[in-house]
PDB file of N, CA and C in Angstrom:
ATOM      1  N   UNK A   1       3.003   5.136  67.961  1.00  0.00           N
ATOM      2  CA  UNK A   1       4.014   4.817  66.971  1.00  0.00           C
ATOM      3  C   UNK A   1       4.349   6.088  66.195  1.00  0.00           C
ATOM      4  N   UNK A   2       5.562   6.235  66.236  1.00  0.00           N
ATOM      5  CA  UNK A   2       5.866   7.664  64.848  1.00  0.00           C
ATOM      6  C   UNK A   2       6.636   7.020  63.709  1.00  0.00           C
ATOM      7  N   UNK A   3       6.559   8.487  62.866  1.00  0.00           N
ATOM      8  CA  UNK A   3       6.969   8.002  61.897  1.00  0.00           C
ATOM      9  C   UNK A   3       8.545   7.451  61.750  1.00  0.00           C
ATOM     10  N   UNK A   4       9.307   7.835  63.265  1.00  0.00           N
ATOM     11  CA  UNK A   4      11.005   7.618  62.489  1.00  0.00           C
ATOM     12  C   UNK A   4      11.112   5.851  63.296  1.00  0.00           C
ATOM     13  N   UNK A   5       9.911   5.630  63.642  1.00  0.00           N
ATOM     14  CA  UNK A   5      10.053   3.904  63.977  1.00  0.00           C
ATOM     15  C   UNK A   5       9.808   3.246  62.910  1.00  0.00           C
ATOM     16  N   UNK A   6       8.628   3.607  61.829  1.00  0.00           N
ATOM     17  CA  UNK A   6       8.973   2.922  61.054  1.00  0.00           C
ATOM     18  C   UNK A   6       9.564   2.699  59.563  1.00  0.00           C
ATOM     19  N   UNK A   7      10.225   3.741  59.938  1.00  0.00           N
ATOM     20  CA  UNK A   7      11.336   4.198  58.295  1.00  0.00           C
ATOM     21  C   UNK A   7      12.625   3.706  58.916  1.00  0.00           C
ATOM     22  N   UNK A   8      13.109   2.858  57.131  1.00  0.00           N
ATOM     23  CA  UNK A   8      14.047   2.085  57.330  1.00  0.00           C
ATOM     24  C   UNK A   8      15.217   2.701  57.643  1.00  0.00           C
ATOM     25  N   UNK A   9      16.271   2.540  57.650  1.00  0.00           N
ATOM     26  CA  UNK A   9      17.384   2.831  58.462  1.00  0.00           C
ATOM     27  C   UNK A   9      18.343   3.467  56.994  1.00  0.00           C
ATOM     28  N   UNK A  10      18.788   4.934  57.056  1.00  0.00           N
ATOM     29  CA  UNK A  10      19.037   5.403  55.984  1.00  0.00           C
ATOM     30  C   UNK A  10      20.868   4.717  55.065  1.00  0.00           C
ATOM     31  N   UNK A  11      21.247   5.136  54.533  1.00  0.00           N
ATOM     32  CA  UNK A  11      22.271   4.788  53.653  1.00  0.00           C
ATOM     33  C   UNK A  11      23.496   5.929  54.083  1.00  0.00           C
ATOM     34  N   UNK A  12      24.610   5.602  54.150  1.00  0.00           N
ATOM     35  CA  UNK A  12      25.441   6.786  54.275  1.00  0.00           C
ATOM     36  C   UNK A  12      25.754   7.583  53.064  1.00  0.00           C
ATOM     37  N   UNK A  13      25.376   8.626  53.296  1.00  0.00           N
ATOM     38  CA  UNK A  13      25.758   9.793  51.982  1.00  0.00           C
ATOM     39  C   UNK A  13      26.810   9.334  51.440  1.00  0.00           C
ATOM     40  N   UNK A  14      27.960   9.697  52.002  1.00  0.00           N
ATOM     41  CA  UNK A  14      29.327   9.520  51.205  1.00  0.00           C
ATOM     42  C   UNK A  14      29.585   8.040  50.669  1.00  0.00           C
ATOM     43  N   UNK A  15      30.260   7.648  49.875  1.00  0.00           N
ATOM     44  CA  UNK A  15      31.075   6.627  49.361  1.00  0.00           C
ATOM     45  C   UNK A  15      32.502   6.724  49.922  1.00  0.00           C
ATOM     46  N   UNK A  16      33.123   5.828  50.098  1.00  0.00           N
ATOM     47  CA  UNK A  16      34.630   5.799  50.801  1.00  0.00           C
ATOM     48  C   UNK A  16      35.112   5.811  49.202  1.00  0.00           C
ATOM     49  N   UNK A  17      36.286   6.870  50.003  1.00  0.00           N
ATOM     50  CA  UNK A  17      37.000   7.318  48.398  1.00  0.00           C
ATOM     51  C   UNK A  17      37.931   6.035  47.707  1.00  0.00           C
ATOM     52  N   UNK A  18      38.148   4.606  48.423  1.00  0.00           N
ATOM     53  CA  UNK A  18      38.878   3.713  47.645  1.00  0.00           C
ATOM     54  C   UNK A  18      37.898   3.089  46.866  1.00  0.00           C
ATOM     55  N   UNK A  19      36.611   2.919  46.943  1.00  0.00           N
ATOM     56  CA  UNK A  19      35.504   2.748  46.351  1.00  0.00           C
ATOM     57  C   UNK A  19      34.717   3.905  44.948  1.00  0.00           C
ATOM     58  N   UNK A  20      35.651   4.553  45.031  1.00  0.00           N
ATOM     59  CA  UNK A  20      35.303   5.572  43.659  1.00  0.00           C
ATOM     60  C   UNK A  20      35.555   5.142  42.625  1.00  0.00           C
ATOM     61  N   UNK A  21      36.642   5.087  42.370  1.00  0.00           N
ATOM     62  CA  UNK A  21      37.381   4.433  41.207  1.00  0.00           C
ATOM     63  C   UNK A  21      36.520   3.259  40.845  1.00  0.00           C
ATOM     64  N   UNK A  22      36.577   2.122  41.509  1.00  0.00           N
ATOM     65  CA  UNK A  22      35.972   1.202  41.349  1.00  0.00           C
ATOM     66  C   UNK A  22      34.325   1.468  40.641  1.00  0.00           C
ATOM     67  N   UNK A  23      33.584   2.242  40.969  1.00  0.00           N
ATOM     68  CA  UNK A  23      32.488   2.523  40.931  1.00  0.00           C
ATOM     69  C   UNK A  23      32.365   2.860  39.392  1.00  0.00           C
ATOM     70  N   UNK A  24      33.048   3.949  39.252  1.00  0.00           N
ATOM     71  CA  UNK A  24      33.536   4.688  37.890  1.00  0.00           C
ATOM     72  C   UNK A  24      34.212   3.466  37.056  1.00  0.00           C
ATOM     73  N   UNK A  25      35.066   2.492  37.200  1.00  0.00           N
ATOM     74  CA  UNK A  25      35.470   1.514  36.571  1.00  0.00           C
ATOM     75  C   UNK A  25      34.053   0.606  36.291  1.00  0.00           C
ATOM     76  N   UNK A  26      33.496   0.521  37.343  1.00  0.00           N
ATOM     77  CA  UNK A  26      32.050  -0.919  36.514  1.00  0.00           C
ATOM     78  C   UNK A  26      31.489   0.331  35.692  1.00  0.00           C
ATOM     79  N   UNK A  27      30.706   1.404  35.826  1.00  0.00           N
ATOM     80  CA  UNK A  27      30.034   2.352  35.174  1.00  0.00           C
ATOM     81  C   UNK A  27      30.708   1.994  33.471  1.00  0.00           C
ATOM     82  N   UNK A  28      31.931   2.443  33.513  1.00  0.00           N
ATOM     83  CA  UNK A  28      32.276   2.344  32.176  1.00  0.00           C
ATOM     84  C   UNK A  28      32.520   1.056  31.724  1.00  0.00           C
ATOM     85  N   UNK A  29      32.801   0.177  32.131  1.00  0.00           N
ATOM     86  CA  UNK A  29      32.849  -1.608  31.941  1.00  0.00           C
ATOM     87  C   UNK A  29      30.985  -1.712  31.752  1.00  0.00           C
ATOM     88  N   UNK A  30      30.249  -1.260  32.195  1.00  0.00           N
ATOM     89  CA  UNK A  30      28.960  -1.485  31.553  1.00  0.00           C
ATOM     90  C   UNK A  30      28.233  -0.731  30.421  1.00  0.00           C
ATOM     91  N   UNK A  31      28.532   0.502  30.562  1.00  0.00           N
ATOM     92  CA  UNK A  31      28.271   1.516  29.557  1.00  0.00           C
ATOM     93  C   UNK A  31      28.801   1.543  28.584  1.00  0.00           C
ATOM     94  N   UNK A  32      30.141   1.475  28.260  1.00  0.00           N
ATOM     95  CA  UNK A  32      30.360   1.310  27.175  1.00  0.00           C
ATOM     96  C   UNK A  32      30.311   0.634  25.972  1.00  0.00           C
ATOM     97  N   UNK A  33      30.285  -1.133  26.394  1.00  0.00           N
ATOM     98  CA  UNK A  33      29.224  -2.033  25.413  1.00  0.00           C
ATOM     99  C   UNK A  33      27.698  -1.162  25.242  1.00  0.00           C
ATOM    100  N   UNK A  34      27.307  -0.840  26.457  1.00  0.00           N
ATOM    101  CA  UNK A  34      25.928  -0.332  25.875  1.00  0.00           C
ATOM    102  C   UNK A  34      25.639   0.540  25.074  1.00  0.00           C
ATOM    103  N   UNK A  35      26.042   1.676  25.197  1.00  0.00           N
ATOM    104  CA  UNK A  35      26.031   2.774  23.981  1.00  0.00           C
ATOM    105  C   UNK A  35      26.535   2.514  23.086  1.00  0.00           C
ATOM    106  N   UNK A  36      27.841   1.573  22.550  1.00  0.00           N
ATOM    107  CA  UNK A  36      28.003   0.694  21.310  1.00  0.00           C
ATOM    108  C   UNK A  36      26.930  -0.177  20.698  1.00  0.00           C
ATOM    109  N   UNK A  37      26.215  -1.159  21.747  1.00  0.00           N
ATOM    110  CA  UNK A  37      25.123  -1.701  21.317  1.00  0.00           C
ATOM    111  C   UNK A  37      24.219  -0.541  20.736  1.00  0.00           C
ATOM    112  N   UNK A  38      23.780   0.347  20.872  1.00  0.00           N
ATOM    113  CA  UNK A  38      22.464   1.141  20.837  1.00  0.00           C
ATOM    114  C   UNK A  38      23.004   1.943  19.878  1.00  0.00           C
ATOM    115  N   UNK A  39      24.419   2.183  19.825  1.00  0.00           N
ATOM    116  CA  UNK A  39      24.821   3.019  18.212  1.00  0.00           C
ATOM    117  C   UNK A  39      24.315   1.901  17.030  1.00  0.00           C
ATOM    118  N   UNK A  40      24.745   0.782  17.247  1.00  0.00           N
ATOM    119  CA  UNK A  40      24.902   0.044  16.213  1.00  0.00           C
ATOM    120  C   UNK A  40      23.381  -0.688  15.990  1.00  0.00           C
ATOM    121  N   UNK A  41      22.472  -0.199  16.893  1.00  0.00           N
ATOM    122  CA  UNK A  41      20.738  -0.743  17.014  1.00  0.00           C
ATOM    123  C   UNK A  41      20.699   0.552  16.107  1.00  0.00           C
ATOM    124  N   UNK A  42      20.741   1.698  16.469  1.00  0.00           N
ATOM    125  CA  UNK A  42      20.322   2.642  15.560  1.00  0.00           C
ATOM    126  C   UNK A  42      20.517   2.503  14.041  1.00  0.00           C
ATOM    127  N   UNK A  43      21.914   2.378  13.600  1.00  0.00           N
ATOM    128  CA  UNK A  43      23.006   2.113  12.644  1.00  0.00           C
ATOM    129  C   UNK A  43      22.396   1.426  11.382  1.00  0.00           C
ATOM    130  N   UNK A  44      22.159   0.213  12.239  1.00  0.00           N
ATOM    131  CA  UNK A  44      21.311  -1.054  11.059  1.00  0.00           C
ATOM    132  C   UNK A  44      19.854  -0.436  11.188  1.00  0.00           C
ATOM    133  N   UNK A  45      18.933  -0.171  11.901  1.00  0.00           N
ATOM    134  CA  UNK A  45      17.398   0.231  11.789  1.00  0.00           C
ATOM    135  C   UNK A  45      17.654   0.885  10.914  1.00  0.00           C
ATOM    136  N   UNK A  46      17.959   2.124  10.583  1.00  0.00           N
ATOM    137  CA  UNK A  46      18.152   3.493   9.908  1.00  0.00           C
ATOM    138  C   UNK A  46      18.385   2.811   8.248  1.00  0.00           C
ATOM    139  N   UNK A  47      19.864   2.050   8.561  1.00  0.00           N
ATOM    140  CA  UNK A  47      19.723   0.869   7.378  1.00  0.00           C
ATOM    141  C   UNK A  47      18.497   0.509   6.720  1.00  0.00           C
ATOM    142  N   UNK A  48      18.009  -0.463   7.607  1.00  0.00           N
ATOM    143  CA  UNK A  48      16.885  -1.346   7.414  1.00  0.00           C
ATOM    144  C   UNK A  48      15.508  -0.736   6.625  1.00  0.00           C
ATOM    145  N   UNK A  49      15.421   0.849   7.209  1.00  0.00           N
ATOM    146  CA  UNK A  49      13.988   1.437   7.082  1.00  0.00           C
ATOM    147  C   UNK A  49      14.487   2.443   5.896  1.00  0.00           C
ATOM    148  N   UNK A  50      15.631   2.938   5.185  1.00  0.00           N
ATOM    149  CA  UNK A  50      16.111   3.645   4.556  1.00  0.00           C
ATOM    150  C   UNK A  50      16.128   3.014   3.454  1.00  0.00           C
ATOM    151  N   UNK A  51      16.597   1.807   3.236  1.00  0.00           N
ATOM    152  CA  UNK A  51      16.662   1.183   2.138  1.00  0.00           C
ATOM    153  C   UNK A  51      18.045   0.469   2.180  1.00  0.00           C
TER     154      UNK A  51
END
């Protein structure tokens, strides 16, 4: 038995370029609530522990 029998079967490097955009569109459709959330976690703590 070697090793390239039992390693799984790899991923294609590239992304098809109509699939970019898209990719970059969820990225920021998820990220951007998040780093709003986590400004505004900071925001009030800082609040909270400051006085």
């Amino acid at each position: 038995m070697s090793t390239s029998d039992s390693s799984p079967p790899s991923a294609p490097a590239t992304t098809p370029p109509g699939r970019r955009g898209l990719i970059a569109f969820s990225w920021v459709w998820v990220g951007a609530p998040l780093a709003y959330g986590l400004y505004e976690l900071v925001r009030k703590a800082t609040q909270l522990f400051t006085g």
